[in-house]
PDB file of N, CA and C in Angstrom:
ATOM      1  N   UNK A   1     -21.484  -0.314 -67.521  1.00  0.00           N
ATOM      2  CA  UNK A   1     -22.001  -1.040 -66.393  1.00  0.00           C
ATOM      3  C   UNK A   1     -23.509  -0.836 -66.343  1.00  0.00           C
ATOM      4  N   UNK A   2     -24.182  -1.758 -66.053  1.00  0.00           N
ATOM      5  CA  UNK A   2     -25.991  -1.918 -66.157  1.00  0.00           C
ATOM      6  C   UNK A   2     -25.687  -0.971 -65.117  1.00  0.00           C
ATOM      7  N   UNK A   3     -27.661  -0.256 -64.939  1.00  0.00           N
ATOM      8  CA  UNK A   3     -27.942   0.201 -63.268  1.00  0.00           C
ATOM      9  C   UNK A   3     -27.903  -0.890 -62.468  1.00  0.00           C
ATOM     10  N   UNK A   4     -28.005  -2.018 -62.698  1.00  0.00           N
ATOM     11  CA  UNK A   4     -28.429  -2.871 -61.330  1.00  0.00           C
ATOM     12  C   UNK A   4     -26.654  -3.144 -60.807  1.00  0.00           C
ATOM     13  N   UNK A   5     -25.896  -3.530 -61.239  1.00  0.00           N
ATOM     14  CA  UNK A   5     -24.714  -3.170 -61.337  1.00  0.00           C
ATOM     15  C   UNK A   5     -23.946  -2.001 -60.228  1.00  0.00           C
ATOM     16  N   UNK A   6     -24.394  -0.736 -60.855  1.00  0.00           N
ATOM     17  CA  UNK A   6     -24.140   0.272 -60.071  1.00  0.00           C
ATOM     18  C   UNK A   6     -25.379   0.430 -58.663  1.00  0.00           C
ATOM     19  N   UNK A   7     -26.272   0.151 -58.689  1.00  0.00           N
ATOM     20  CA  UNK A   7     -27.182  -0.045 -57.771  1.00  0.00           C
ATOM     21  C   UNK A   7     -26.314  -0.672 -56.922  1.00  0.00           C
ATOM     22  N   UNK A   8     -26.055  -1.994 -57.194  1.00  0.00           N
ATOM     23  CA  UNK A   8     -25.818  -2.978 -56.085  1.00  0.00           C
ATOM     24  C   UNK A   8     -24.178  -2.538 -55.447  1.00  0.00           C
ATOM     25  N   UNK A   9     -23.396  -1.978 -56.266  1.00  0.00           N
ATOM     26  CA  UNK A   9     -22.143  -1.356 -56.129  1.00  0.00           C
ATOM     27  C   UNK A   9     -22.265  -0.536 -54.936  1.00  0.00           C
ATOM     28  N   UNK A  10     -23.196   0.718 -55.329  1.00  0.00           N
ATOM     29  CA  UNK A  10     -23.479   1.998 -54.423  1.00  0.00           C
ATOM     30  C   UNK A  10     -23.890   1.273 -52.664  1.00  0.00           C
ATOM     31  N   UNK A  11     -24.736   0.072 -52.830  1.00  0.00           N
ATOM     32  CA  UNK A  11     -25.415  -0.052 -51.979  1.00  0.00           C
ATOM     33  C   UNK A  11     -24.193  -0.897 -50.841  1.00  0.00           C
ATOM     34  N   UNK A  12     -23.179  -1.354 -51.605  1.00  0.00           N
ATOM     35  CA  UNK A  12     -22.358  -2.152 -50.954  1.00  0.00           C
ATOM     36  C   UNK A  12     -21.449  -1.191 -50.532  1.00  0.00           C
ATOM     37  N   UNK A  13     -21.230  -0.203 -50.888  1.00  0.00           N
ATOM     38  CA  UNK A  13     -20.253   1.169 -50.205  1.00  0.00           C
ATOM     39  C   UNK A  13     -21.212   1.468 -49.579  1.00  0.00           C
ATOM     40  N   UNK A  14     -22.474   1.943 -49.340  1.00  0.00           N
ATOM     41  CA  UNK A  14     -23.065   2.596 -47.883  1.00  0.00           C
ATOM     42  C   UNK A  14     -23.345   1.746 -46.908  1.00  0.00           C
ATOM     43  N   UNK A  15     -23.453   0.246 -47.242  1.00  0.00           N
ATOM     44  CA  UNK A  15     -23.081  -0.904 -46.281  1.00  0.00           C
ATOM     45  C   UNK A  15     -21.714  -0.782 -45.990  1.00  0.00           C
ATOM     46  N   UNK A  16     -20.330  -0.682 -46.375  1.00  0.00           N
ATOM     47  CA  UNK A  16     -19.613  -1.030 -45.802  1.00  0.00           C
ATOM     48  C   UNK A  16     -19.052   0.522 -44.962  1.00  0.00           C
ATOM     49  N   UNK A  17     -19.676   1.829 -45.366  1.00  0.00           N
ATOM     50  CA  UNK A  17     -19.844   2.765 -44.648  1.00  0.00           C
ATOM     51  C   UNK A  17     -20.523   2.700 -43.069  1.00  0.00           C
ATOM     52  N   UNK A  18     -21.650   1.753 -43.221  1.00  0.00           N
ATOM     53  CA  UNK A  18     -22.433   1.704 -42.216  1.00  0.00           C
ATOM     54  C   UNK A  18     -21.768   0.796 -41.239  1.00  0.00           C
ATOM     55  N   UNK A  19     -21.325  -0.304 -41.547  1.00  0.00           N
ATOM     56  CA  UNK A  19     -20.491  -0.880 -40.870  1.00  0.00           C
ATOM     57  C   UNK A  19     -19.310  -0.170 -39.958  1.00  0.00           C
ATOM     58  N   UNK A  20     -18.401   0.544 -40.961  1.00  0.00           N
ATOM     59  CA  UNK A  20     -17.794   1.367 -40.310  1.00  0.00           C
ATOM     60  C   UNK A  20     -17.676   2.294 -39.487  1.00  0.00           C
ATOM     61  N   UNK A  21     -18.893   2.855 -39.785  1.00  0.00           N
ATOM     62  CA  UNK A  21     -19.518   3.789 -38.760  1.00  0.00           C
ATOM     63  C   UNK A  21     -19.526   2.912 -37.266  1.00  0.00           C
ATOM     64  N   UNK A  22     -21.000   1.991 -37.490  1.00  0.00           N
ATOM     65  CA  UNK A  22     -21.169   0.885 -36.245  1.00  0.00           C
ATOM     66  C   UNK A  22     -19.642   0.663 -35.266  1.00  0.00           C
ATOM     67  N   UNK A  23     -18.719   0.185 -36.407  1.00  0.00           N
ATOM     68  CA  UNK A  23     -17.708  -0.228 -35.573  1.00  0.00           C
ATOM     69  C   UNK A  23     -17.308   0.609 -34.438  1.00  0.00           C
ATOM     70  N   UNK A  24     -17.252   2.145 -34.864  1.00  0.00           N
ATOM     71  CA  UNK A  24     -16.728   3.016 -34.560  1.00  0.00           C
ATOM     72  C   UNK A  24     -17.586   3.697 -33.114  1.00  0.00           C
ATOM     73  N   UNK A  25     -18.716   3.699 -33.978  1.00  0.00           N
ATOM     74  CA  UNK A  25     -19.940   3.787 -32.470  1.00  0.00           C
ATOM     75  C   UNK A  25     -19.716   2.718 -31.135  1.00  0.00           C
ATOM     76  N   UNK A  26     -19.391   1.504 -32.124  1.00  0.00           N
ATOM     77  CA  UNK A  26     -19.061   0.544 -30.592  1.00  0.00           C
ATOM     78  C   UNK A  26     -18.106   0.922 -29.898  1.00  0.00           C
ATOM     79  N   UNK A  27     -16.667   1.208 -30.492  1.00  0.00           N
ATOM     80  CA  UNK A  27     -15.717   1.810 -29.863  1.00  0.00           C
ATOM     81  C   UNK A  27     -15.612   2.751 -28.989  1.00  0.00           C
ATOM     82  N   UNK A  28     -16.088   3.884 -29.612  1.00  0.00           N
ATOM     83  CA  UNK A  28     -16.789   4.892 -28.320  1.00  0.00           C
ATOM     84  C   UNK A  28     -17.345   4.650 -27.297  1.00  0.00           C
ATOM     85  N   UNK A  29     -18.099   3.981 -27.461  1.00  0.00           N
ATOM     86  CA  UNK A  29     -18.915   3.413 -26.220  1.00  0.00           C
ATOM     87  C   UNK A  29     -18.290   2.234 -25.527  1.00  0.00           C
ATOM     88  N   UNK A  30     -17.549   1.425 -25.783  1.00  0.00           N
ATOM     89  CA  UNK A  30     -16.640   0.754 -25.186  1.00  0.00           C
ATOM     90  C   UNK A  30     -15.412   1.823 -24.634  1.00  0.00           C
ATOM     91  N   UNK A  31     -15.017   3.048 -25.551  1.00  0.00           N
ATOM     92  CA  UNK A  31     -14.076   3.686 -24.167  1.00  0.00           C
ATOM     93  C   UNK A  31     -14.567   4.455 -23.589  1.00  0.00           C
ATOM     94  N   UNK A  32     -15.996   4.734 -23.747  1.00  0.00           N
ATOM     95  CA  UNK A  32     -16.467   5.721 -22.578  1.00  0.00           C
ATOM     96  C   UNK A  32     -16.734   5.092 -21.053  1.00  0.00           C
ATOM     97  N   UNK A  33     -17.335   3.748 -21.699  1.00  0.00           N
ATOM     98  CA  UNK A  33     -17.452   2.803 -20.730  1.00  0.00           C
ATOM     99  C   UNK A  33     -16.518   2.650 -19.983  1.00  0.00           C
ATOM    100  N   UNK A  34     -15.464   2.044 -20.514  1.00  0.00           N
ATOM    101  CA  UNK A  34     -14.007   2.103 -19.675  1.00  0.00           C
ATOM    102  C   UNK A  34     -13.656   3.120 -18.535  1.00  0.00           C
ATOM    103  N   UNK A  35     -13.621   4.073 -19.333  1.00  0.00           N
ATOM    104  CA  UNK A  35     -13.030   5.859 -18.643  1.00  0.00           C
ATOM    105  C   UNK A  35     -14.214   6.030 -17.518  1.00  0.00           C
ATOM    106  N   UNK A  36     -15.042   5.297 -17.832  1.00  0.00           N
ATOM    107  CA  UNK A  36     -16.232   6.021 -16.181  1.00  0.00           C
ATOM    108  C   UNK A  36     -16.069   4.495 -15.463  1.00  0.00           C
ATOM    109  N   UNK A  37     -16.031   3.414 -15.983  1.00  0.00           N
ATOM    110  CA  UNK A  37     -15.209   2.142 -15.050  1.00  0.00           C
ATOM    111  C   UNK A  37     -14.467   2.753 -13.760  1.00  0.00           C
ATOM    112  N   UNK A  38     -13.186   3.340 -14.599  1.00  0.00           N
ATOM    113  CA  UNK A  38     -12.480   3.503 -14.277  1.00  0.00           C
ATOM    114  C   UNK A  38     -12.106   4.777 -13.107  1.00  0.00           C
ATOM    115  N   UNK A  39     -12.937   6.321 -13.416  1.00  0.00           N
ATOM    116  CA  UNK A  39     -13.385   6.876 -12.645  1.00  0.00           C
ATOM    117  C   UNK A  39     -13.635   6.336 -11.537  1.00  0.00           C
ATOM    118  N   UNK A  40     -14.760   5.614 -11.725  1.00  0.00           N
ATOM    119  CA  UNK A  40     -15.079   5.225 -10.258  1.00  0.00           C
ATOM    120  C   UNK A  40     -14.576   4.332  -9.511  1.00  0.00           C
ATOM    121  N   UNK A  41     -13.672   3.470  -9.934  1.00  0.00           N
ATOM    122  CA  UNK A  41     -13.004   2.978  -9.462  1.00  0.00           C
ATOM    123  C   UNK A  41     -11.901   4.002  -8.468  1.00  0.00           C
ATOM    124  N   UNK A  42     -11.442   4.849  -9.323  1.00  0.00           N
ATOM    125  CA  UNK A  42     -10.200   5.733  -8.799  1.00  0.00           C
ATOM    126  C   UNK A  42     -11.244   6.504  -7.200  1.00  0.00           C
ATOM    127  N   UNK A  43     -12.280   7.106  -7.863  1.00  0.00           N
ATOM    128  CA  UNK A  43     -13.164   7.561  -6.820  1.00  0.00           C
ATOM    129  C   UNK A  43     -13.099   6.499  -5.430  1.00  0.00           C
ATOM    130  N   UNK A  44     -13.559   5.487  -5.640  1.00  0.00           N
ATOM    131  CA  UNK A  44     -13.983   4.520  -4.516  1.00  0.00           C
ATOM    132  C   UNK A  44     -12.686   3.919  -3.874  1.00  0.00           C
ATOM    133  N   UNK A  45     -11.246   4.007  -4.406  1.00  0.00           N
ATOM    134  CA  UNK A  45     -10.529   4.176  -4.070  1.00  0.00           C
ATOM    135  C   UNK A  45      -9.911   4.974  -3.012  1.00  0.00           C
ATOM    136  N   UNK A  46      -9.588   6.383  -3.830  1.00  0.00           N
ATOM    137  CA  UNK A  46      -9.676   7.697  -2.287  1.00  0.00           C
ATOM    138  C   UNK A  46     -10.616   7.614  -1.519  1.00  0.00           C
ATOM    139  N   UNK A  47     -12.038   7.617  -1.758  1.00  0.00           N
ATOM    140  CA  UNK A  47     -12.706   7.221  -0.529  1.00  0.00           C
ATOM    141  C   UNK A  47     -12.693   6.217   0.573  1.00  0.00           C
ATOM    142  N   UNK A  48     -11.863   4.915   0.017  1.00  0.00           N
ATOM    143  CA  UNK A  48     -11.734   3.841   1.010  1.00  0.00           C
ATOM    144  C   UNK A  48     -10.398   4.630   1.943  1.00  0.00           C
ATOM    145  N   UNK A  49      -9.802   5.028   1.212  1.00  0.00           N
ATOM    146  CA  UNK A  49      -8.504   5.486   1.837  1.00  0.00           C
ATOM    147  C   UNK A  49      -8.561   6.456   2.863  1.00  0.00           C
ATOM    148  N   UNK A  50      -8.915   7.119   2.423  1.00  0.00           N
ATOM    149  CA  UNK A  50      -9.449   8.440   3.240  1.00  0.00           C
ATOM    150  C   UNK A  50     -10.066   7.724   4.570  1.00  0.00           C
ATOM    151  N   UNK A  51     -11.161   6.931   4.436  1.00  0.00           N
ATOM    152  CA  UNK A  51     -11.774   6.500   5.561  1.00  0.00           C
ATOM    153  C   UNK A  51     -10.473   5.552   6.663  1.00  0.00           C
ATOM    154  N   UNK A  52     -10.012   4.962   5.970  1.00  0.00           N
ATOM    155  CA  UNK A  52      -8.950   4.074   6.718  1.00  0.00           C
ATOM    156  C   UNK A  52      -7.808   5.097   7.593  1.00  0.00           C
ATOM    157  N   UNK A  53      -7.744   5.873   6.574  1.00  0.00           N
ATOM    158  CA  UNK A  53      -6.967   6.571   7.187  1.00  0.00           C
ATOM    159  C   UNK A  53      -7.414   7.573   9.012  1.00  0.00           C
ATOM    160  N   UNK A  54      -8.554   8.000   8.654  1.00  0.00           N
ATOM    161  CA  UNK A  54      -9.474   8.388   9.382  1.00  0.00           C
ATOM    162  C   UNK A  54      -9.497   7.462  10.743  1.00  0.00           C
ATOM    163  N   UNK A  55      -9.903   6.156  10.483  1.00  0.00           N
ATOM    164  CA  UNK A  55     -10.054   5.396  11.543  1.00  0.00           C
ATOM    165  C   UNK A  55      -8.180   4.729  12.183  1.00  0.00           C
ATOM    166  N   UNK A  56      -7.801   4.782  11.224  1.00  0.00           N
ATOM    167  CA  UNK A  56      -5.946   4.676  11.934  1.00  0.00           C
ATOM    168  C   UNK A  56      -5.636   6.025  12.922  1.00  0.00           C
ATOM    169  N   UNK A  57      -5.923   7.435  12.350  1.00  0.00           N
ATOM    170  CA  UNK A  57      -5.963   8.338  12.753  1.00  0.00           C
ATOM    171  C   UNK A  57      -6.778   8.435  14.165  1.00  0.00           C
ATOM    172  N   UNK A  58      -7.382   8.296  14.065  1.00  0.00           N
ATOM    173  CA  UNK A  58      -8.483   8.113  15.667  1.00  0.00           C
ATOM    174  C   UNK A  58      -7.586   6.891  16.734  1.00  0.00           C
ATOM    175  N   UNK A  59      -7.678   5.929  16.045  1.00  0.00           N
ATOM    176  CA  UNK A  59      -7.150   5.059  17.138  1.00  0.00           C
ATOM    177  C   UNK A  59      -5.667   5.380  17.588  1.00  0.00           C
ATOM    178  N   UNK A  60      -4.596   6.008  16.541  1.00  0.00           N
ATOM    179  CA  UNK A  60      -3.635   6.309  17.321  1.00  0.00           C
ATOM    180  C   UNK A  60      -3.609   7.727  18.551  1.00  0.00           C
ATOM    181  N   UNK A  61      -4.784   8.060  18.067  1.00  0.00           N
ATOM    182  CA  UNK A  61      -4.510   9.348  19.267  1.00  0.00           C
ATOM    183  C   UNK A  61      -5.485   8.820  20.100  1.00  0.00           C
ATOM    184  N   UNK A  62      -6.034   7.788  20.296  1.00  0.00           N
ATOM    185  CA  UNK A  62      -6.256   7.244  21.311  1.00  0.00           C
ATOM    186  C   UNK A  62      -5.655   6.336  22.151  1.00  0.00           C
ATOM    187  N   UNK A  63      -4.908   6.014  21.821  1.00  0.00           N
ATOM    188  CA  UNK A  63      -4.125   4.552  21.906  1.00  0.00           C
ATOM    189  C   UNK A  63      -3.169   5.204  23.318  1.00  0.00           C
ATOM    190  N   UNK A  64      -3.027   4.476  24.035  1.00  0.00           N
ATOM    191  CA  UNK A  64      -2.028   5.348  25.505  1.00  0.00           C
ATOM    192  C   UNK A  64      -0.676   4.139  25.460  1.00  0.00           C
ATOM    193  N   UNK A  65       0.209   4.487  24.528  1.00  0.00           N
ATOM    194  CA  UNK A  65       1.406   4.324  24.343  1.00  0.00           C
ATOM    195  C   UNK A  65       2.440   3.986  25.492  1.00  0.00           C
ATOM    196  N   UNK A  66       1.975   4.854  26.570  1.00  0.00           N
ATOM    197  CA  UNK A  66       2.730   4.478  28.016  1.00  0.00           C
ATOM    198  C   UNK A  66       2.284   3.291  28.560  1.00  0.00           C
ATOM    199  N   UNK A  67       1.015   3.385  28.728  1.00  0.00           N
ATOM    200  CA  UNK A  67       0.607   2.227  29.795  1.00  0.00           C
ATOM    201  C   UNK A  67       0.566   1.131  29.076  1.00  0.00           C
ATOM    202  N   UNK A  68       0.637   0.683  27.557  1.00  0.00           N
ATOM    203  CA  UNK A  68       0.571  -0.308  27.055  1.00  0.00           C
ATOM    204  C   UNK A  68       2.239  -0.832  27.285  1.00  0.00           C
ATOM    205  N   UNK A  69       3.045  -0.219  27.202  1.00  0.00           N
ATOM    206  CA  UNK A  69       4.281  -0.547  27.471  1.00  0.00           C
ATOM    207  C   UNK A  69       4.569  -0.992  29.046  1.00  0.00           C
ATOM    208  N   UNK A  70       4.015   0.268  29.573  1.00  0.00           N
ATOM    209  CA  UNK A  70       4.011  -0.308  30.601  1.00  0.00           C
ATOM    210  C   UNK A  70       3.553  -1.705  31.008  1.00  0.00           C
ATOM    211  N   UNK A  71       2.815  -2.094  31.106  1.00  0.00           N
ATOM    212  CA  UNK A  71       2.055  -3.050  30.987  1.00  0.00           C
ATOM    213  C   UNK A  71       2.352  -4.626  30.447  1.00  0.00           C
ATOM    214  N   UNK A  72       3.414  -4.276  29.392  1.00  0.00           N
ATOM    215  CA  UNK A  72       4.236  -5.281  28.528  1.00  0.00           C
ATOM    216  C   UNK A  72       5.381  -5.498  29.693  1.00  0.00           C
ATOM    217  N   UNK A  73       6.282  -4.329  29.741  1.00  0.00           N
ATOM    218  CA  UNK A  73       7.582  -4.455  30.645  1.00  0.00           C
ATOM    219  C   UNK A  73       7.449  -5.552  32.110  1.00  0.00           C
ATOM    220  N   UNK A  74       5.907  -4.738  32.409  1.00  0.00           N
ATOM    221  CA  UNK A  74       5.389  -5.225  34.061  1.00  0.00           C
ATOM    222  C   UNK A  74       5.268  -6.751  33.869  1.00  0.00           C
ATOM    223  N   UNK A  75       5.343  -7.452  33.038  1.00  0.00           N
ATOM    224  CA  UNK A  75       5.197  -9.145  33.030  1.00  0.00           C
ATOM    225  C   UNK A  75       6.240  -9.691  32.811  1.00  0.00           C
ATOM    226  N   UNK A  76       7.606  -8.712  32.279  1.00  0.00           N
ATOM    227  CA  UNK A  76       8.929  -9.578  32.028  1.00  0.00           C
ATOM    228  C   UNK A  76       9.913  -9.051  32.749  1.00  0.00           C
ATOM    229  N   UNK A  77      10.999  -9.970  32.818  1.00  0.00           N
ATOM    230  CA  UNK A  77      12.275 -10.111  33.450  1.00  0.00           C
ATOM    231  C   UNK A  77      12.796  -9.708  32.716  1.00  0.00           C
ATOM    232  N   UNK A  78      14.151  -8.463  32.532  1.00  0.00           N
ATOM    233  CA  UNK A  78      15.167  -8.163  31.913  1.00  0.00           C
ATOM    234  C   UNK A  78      15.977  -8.286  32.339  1.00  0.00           C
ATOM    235  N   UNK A  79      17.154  -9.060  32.291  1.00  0.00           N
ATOM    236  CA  UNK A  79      18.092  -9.539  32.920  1.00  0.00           C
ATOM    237  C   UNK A  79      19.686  -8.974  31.915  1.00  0.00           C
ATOM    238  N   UNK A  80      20.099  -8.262  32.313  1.00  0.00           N
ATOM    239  CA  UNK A  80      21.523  -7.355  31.974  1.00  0.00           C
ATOM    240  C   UNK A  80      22.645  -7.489  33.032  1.00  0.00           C
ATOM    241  N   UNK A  81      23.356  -7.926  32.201  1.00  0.00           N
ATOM    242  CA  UNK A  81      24.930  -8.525  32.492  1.00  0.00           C
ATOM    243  C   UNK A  81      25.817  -7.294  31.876  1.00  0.00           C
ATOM    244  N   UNK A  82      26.736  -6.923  32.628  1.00  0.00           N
ATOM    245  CA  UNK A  82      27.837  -5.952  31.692  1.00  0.00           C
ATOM    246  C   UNK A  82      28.840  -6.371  32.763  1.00  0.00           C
ATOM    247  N   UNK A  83      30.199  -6.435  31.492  1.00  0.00           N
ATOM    248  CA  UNK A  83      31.603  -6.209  31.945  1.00  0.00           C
ATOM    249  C   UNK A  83      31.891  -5.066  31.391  1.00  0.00           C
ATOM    250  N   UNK A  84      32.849  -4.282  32.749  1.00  0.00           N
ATOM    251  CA  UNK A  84      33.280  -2.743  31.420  1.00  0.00           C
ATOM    252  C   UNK A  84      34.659  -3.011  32.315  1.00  0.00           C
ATOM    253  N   UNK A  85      36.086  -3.481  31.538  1.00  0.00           N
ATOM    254  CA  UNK A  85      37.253  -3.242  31.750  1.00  0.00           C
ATOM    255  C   UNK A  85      37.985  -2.089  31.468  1.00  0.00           C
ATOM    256  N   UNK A  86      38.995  -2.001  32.181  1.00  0.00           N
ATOM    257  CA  UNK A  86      39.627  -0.338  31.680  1.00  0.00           C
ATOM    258  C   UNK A  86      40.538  -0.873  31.440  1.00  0.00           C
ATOM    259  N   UNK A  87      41.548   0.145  30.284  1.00  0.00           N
ATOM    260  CA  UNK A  87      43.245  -0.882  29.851  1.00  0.00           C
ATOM    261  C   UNK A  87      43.871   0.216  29.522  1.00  0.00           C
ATOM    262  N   UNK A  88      44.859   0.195  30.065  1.00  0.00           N
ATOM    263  CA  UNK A  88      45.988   1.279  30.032  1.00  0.00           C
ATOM    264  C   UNK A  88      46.145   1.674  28.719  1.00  0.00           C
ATOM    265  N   UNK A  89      46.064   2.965  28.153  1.00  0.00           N
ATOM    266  CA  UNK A  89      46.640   2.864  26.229  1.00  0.00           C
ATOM    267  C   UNK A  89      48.745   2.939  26.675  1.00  0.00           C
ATOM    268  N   UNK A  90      48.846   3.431  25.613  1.00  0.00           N
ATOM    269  CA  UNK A  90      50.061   3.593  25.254  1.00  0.00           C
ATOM    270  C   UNK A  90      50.606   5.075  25.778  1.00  0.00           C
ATOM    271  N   UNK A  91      49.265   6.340  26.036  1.00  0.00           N
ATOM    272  CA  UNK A  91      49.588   7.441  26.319  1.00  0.00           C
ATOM    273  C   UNK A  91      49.171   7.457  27.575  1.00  0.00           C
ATOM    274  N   UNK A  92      49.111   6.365  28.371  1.00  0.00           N
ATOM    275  CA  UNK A  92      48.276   6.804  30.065  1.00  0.00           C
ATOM    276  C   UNK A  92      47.184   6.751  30.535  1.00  0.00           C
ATOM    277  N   UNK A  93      46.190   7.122  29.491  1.00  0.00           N
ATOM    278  CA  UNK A  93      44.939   7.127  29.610  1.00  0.00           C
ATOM    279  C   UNK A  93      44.257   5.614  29.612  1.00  0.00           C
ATOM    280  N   UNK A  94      42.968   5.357  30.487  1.00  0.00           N
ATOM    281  CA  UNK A  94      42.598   4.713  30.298  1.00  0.00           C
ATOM    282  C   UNK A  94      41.464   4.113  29.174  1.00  0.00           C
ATOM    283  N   UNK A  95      41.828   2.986  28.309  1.00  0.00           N
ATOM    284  CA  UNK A  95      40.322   3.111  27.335  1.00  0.00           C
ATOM    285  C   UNK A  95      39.136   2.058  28.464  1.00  0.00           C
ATOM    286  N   UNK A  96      38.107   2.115  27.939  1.00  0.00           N
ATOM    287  CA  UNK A  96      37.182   1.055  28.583  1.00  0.00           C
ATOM    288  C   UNK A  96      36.747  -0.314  27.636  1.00  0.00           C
ATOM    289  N   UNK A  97      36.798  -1.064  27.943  1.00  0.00           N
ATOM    290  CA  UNK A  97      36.433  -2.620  27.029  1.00  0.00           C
ATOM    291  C   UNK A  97      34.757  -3.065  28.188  1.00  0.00           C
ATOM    292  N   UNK A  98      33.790  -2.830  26.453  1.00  0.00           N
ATOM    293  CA  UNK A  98      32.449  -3.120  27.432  1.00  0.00           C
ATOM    294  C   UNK A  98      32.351  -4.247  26.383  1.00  0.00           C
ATOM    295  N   UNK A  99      31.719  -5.606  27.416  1.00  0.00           N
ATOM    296  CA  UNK A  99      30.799  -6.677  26.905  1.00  0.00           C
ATOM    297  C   UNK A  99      29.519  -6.919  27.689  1.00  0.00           C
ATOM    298  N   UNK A 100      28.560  -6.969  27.006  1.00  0.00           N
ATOM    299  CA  UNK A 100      27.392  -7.110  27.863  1.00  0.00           C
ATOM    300  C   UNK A 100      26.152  -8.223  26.783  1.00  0.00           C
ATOM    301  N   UNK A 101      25.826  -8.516  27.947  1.00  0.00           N
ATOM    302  CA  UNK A 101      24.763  -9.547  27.340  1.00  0.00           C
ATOM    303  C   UNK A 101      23.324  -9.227  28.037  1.00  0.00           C
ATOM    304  N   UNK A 102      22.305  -9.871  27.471  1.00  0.00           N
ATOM    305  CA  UNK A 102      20.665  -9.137  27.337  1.00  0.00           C
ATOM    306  C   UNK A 102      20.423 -10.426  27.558  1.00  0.00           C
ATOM    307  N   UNK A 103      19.792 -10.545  28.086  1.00  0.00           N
ATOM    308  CA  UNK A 103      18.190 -12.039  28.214  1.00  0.00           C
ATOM    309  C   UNK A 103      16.978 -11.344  28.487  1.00  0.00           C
ATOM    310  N   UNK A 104      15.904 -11.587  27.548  1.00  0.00           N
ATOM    311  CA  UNK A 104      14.544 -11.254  28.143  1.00  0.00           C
ATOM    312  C   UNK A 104      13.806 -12.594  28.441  1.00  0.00           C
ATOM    313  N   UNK A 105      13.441 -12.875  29.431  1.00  0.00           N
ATOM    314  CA  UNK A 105      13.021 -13.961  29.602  1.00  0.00           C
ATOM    315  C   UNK A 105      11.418 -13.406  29.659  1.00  0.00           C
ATOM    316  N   UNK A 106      10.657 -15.149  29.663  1.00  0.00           N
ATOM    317  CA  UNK A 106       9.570 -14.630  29.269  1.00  0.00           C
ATOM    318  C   UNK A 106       8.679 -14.693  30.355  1.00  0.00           C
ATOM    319  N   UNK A 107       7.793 -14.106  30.624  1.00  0.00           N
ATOM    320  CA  UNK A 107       6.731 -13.619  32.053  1.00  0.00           C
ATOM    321  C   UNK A 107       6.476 -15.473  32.836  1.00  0.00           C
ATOM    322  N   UNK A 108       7.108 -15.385  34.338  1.00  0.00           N
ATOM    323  CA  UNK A 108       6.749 -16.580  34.976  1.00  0.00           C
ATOM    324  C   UNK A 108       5.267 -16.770  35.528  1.00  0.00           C
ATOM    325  N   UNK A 109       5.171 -17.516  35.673  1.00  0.00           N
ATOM    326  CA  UNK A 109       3.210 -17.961  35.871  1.00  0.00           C
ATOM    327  C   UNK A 109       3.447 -17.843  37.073  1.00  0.00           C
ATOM    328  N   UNK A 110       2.036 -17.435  38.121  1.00  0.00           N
ATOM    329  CA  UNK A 110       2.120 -17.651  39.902  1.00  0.00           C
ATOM    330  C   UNK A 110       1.576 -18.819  39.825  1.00  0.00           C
TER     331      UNK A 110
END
């Protein structure tokens, strides 16, 4: 084989070395990139959470659970119907037969 031959041979293996290398450099840096993407993503995540949670947390121990109910009940009509029959069993005792019906009607205007 001439030198120019092996010249051009040699030179095409440390090109396709170099290439390989490159590729490989990009890769890295495409998953480092990724992995700190991604970090911070996970980061900014718990932090949103945390905060939400924080502000759910505040408002329920502020929140007055009674008087809001209250407050609901005080505008409606509950209207409860019950039948409760008693029926002799077979041993004397009495059983009870309950039917009952519910209407909530909805708050009348003055």
């Amino acid at each position: 084989m001439s030198d120019d031959a092996k010249r051009d041979e040699r030179q095409a293996g440390e090109s396709a070395d170099s290439d390989a290398r490159s590729e490989r450099g990009l890769s890295d840096r495409v998953r480092r990139a990724m992995a700190a993407g991604l970090e911070v993503a996970a980061r900014s995540k718990d932090d949103l959470v945390r905060a939400a949670t924080s502000e759910i947390g505040t408002w329920l121990n502020h929140l007055d659970v009674q008087g809001e109910l209250a407050k609901a009940l005080a505008n409606m009509v509950v209207e409860v119907k019950a039948e409760i029959r008693f029926r002799p069993r077979e041993d004397g005792t009495l059983a009870p037969e309950v039917a009952s019906d519910l209407h909530v009607k909805p708050p009348t205007k003055p």
